[in-house]
C-alpha atoms as a PDB file:
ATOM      1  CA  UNK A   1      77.894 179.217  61.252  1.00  0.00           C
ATOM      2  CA  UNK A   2      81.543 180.305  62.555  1.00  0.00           C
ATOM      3  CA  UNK A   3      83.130 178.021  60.780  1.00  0.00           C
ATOM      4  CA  UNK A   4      81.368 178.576  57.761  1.00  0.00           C
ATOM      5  CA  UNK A   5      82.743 181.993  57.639  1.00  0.00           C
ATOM      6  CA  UNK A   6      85.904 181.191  58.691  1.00  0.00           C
ATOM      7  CA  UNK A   7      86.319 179.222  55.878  1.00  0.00           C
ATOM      8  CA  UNK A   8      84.364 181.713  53.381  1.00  0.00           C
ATOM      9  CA  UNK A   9      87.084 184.059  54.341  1.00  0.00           C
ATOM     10  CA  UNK A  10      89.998 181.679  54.309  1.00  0.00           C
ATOM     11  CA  UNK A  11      88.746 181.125  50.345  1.00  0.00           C
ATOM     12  CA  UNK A  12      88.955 184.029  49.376  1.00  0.00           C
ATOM     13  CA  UNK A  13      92.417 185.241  51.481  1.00  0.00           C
ATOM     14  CA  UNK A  14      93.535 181.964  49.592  1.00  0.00           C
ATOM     15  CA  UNK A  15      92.524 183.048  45.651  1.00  0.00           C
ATOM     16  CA  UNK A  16      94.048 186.440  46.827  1.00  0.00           C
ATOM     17  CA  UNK A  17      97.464 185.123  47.405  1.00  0.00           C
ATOM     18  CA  UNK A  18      97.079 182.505  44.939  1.00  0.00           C
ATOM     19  CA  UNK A  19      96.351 184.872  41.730  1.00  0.00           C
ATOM     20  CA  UNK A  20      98.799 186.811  43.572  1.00  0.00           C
ATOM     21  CA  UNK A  21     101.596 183.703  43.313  1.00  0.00           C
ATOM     22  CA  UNK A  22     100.599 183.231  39.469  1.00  0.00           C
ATOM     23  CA  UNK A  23     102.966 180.470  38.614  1.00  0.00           C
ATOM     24  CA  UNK A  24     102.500 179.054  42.094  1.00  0.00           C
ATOM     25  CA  UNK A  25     100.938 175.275  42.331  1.00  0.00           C
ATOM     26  CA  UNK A  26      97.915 175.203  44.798  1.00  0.00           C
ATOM     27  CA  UNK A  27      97.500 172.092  46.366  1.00  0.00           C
ATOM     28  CA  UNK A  28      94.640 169.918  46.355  1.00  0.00           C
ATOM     29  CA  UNK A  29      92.926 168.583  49.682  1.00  0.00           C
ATOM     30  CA  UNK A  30      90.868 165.505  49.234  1.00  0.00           C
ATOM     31  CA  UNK A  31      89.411 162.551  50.794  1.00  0.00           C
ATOM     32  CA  UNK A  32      89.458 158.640  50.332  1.00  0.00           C
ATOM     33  CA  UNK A  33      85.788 157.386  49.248  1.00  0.00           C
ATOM     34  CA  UNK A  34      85.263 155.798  52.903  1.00  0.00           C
ATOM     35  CA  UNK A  35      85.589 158.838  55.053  1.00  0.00           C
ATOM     36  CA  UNK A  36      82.352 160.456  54.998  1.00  0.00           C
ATOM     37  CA  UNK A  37      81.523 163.348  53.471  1.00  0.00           C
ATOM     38  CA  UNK A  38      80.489 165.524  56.325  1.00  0.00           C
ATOM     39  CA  UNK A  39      83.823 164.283  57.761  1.00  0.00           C
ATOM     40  CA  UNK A  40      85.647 165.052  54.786  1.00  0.00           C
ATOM     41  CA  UNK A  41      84.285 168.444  54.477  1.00  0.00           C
ATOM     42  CA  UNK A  42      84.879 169.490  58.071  1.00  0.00           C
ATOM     43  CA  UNK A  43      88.928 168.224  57.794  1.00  0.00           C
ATOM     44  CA  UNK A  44      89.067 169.933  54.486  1.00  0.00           C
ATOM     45  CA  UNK A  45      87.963 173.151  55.895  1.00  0.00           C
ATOM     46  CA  UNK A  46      90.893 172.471  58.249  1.00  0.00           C
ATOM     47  CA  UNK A  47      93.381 172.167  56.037  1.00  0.00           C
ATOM     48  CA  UNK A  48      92.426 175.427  53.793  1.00  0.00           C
ATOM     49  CA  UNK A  49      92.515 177.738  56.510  1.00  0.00           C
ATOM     50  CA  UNK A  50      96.031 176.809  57.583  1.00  0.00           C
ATOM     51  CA  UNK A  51      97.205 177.237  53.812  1.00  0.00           C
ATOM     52  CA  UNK A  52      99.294 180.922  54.648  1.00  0.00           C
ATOM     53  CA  UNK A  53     102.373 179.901  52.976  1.00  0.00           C
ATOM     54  CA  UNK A  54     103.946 179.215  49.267  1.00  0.00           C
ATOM     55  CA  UNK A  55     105.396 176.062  51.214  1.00  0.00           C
ATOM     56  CA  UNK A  56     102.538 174.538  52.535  1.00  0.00           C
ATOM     57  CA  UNK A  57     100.086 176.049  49.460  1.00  0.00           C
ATOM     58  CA  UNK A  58     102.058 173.698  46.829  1.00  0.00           C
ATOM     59  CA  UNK A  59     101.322 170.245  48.655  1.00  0.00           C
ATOM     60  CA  UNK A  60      98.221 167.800  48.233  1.00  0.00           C
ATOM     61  CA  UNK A  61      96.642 166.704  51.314  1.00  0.00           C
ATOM     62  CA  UNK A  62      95.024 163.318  51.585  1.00  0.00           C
ATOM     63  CA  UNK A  63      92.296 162.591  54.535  1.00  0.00           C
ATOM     64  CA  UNK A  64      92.529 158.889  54.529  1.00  0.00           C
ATOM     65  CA  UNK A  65      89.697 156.320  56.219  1.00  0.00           C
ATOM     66  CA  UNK A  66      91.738 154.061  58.562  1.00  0.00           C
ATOM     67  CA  UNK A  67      92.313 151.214  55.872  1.00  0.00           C
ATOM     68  CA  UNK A  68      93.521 153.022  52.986  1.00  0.00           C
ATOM     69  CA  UNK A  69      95.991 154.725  55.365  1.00  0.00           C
ATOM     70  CA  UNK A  70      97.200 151.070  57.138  1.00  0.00           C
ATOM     71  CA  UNK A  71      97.694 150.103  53.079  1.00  0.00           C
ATOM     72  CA  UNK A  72      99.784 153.300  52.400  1.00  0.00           C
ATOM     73  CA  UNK A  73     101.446 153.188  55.792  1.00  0.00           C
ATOM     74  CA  UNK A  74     102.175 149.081  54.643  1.00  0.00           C
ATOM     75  CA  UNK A  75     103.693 149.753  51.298  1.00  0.00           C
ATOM     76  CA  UNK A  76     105.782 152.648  52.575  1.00  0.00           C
ATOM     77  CA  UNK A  77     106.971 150.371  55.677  1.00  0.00           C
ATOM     78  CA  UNK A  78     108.212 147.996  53.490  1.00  0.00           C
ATOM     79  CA  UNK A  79     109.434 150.194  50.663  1.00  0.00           C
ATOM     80  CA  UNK A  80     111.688 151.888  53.416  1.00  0.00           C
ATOM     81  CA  UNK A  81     112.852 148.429  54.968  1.00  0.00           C
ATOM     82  CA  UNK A  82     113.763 146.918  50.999  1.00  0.00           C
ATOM     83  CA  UNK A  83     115.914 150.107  50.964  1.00  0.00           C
ATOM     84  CA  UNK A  84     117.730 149.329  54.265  1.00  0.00           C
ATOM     85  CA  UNK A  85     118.459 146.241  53.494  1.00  0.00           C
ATOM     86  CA  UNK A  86     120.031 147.156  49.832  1.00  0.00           C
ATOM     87  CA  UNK A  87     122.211 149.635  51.701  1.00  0.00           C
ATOM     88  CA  UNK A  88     120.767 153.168  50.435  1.00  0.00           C
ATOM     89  CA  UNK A  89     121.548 155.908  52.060  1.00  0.00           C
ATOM     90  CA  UNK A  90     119.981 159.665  52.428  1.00  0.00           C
ATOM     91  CA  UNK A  91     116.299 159.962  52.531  1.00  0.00           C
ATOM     92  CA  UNK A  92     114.769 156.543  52.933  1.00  0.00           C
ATOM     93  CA  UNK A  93     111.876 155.558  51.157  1.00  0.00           C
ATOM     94  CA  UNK A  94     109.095 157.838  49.724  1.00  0.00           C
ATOM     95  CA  UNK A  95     107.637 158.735  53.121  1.00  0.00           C
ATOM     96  CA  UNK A  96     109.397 160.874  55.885  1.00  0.00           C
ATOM     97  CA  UNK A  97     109.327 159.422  59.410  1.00  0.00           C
ATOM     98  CA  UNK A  98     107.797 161.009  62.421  1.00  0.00           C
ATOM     99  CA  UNK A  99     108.336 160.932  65.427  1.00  0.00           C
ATOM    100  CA  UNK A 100     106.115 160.684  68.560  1.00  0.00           C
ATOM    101  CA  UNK A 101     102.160 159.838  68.104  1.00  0.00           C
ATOM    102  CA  UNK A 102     102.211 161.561  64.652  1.00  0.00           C
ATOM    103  CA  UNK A 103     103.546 158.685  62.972  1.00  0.00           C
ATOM    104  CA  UNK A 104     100.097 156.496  63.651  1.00  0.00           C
ATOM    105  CA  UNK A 105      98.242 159.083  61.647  1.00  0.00           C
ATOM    106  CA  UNK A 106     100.205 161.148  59.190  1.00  0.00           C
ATOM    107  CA  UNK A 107     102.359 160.038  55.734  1.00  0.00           C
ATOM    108  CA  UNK A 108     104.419 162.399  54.948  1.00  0.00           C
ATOM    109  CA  UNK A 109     105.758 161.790  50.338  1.00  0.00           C
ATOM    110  CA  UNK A 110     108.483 163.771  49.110  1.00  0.00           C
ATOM    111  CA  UNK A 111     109.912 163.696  46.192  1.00  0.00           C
ATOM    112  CA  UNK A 112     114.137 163.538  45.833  1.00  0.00           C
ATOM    113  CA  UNK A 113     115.622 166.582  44.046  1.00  0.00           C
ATOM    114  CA  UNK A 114     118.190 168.512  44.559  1.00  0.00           C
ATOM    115  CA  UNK A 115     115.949 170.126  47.386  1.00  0.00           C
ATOM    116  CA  UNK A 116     114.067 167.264  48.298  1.00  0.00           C
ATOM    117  CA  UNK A 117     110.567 168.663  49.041  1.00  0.00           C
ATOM    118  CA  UNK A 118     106.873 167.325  50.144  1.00  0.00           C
ATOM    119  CA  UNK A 119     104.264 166.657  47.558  1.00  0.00           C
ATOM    120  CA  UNK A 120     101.558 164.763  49.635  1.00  0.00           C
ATOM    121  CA  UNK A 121     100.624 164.210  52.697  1.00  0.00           C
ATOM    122  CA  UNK A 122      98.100 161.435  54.318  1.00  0.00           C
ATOM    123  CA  UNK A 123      96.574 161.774  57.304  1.00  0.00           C
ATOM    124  CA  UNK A 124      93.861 159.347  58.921  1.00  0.00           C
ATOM    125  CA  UNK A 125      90.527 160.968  59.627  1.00  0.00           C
ATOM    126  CA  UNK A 126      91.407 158.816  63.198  1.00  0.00           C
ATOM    127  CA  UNK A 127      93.438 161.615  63.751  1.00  0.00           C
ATOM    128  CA  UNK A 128      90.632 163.817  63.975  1.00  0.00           C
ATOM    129  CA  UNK A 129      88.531 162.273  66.246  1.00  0.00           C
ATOM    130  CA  UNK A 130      87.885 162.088  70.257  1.00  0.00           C
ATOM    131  CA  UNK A 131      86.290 160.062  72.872  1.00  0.00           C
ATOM    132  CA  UNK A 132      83.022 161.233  74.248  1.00  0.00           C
ATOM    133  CA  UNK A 133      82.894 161.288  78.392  1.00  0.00           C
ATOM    134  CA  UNK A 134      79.556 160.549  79.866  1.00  0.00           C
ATOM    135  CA  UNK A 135      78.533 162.549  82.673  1.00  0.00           C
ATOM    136  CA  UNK A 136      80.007 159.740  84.848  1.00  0.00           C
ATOM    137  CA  UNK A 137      83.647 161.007  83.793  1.00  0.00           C
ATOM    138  CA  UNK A 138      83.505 157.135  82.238  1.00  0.00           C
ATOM    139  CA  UNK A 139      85.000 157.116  78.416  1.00  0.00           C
ATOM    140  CA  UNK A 140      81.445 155.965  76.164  1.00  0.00           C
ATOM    141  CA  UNK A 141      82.181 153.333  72.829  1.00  0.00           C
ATOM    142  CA  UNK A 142      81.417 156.958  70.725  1.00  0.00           C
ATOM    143  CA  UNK A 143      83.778 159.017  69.512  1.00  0.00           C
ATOM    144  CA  UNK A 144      83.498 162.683  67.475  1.00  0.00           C
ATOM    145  CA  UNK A 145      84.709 164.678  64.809  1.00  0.00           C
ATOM    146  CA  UNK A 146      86.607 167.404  66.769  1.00  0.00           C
ATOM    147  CA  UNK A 147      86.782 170.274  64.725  1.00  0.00           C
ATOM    148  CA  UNK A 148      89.545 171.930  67.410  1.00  0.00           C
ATOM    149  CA  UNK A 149      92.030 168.522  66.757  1.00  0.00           C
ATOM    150  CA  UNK A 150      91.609 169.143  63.388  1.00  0.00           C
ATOM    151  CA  UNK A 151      92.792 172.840  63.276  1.00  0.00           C
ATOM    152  CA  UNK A 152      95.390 172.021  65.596  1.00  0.00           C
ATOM    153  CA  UNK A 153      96.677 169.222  63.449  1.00  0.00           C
ATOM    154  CA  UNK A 154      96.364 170.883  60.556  1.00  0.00           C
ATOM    155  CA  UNK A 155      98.725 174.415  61.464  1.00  0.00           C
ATOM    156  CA  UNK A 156     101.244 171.263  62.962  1.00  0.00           C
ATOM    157  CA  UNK A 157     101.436 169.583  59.917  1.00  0.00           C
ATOM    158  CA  UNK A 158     101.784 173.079  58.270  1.00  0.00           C
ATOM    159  CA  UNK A 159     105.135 173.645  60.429  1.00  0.00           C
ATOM    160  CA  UNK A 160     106.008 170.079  59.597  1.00  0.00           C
ATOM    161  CA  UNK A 161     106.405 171.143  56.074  1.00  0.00           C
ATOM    162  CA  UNK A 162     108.129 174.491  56.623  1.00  0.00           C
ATOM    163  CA  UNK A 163     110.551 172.924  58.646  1.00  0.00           C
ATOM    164  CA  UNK A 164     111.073 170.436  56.535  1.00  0.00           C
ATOM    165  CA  UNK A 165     111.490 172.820  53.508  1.00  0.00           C
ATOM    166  CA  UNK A 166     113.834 174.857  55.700  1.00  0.00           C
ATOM    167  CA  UNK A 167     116.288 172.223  56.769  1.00  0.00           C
ATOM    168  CA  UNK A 168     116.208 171.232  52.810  1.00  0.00           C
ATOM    169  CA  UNK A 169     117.973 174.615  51.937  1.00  0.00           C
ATOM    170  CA  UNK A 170     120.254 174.865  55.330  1.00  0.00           C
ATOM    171  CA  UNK A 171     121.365 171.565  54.309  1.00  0.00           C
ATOM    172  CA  UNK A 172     122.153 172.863  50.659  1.00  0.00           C
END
């Protein structure tokens, strides 16, 4: 029931500063067709209550079952690497690199403009889930949708596209 109102009141703080923004693009937050719906609708919820920001507002979020994310992950891979090898420089590829354990569960697309900024971003639903411990302290085969990962990862992928917005215009 918490969440649910956290989330009734993140709506409508969002149409606020929306209607507010006018001309201001409100990005989507969807889900592939193989993450399940209660899954999808539990990341989702996520993802709209960290949307504070004109930054973060304008990009599309993708919540990706683990093999369309591997495909994505694939054809950026290689996308970047045919770029290497024909000697381009500046941003590589169509995807931004991460660093650290981010990078097994998070895409991030931009698009290159004279401020290169994020449109999309993928993440796994993997990314969202944990373990279960049996009262043994032993790790069990299950594993959960954590609702606290997926607030967590959601306000870090928020700061991943501040920062990434900010070091656009310092670099400018």
């Amino acid at each position: 029931m918490k969440i649910i109102m956290r989330v009734a009141w993140a709506t409508v703080l969002v149409v606020l500063f929306c209607t507010s923004l006018q001309a201001q693009r409100l990005g989507s937050t969807s889900c592939t067709t193989l993450v399940s719906e209660q899954d999808c609708t539990k990341a989702s919820a996520a993802f709209l209550i960290s949307r504070d920001n004109k930054i973060f507002n304008a990009v599309d979020i993708v919540i990706a079952d683990d093999w369309e994310f591997k495909r994505q992950k694939s054809v950026s891979d290689q996308d970047r690497t045919r770029r290497f090898l024909q000697n381009e420089t500046g941003l590589l590829g169509p995807t931004a690199l991460l660093s650290g354990s981010d990078q097994d569960y998070i895409l991030i697309f931009f698009e290159k403009t004279p401020v290169a900024h994020i449109t999309r971003i993928m993440v796994s639903i993997d990314a969202f889930y944990k373990l279960d411990i049996g009262s043994s302290g032993k790790l069990k085969e299950t594993k959960h949708f954590d609702s606290a990962s997926a607030a967590s990862l959601a306000e870090k992928i928020n700061g991943y596209v501040v920062g990434w917005f900010m070091g656009q215009l310092a670099g400018h």
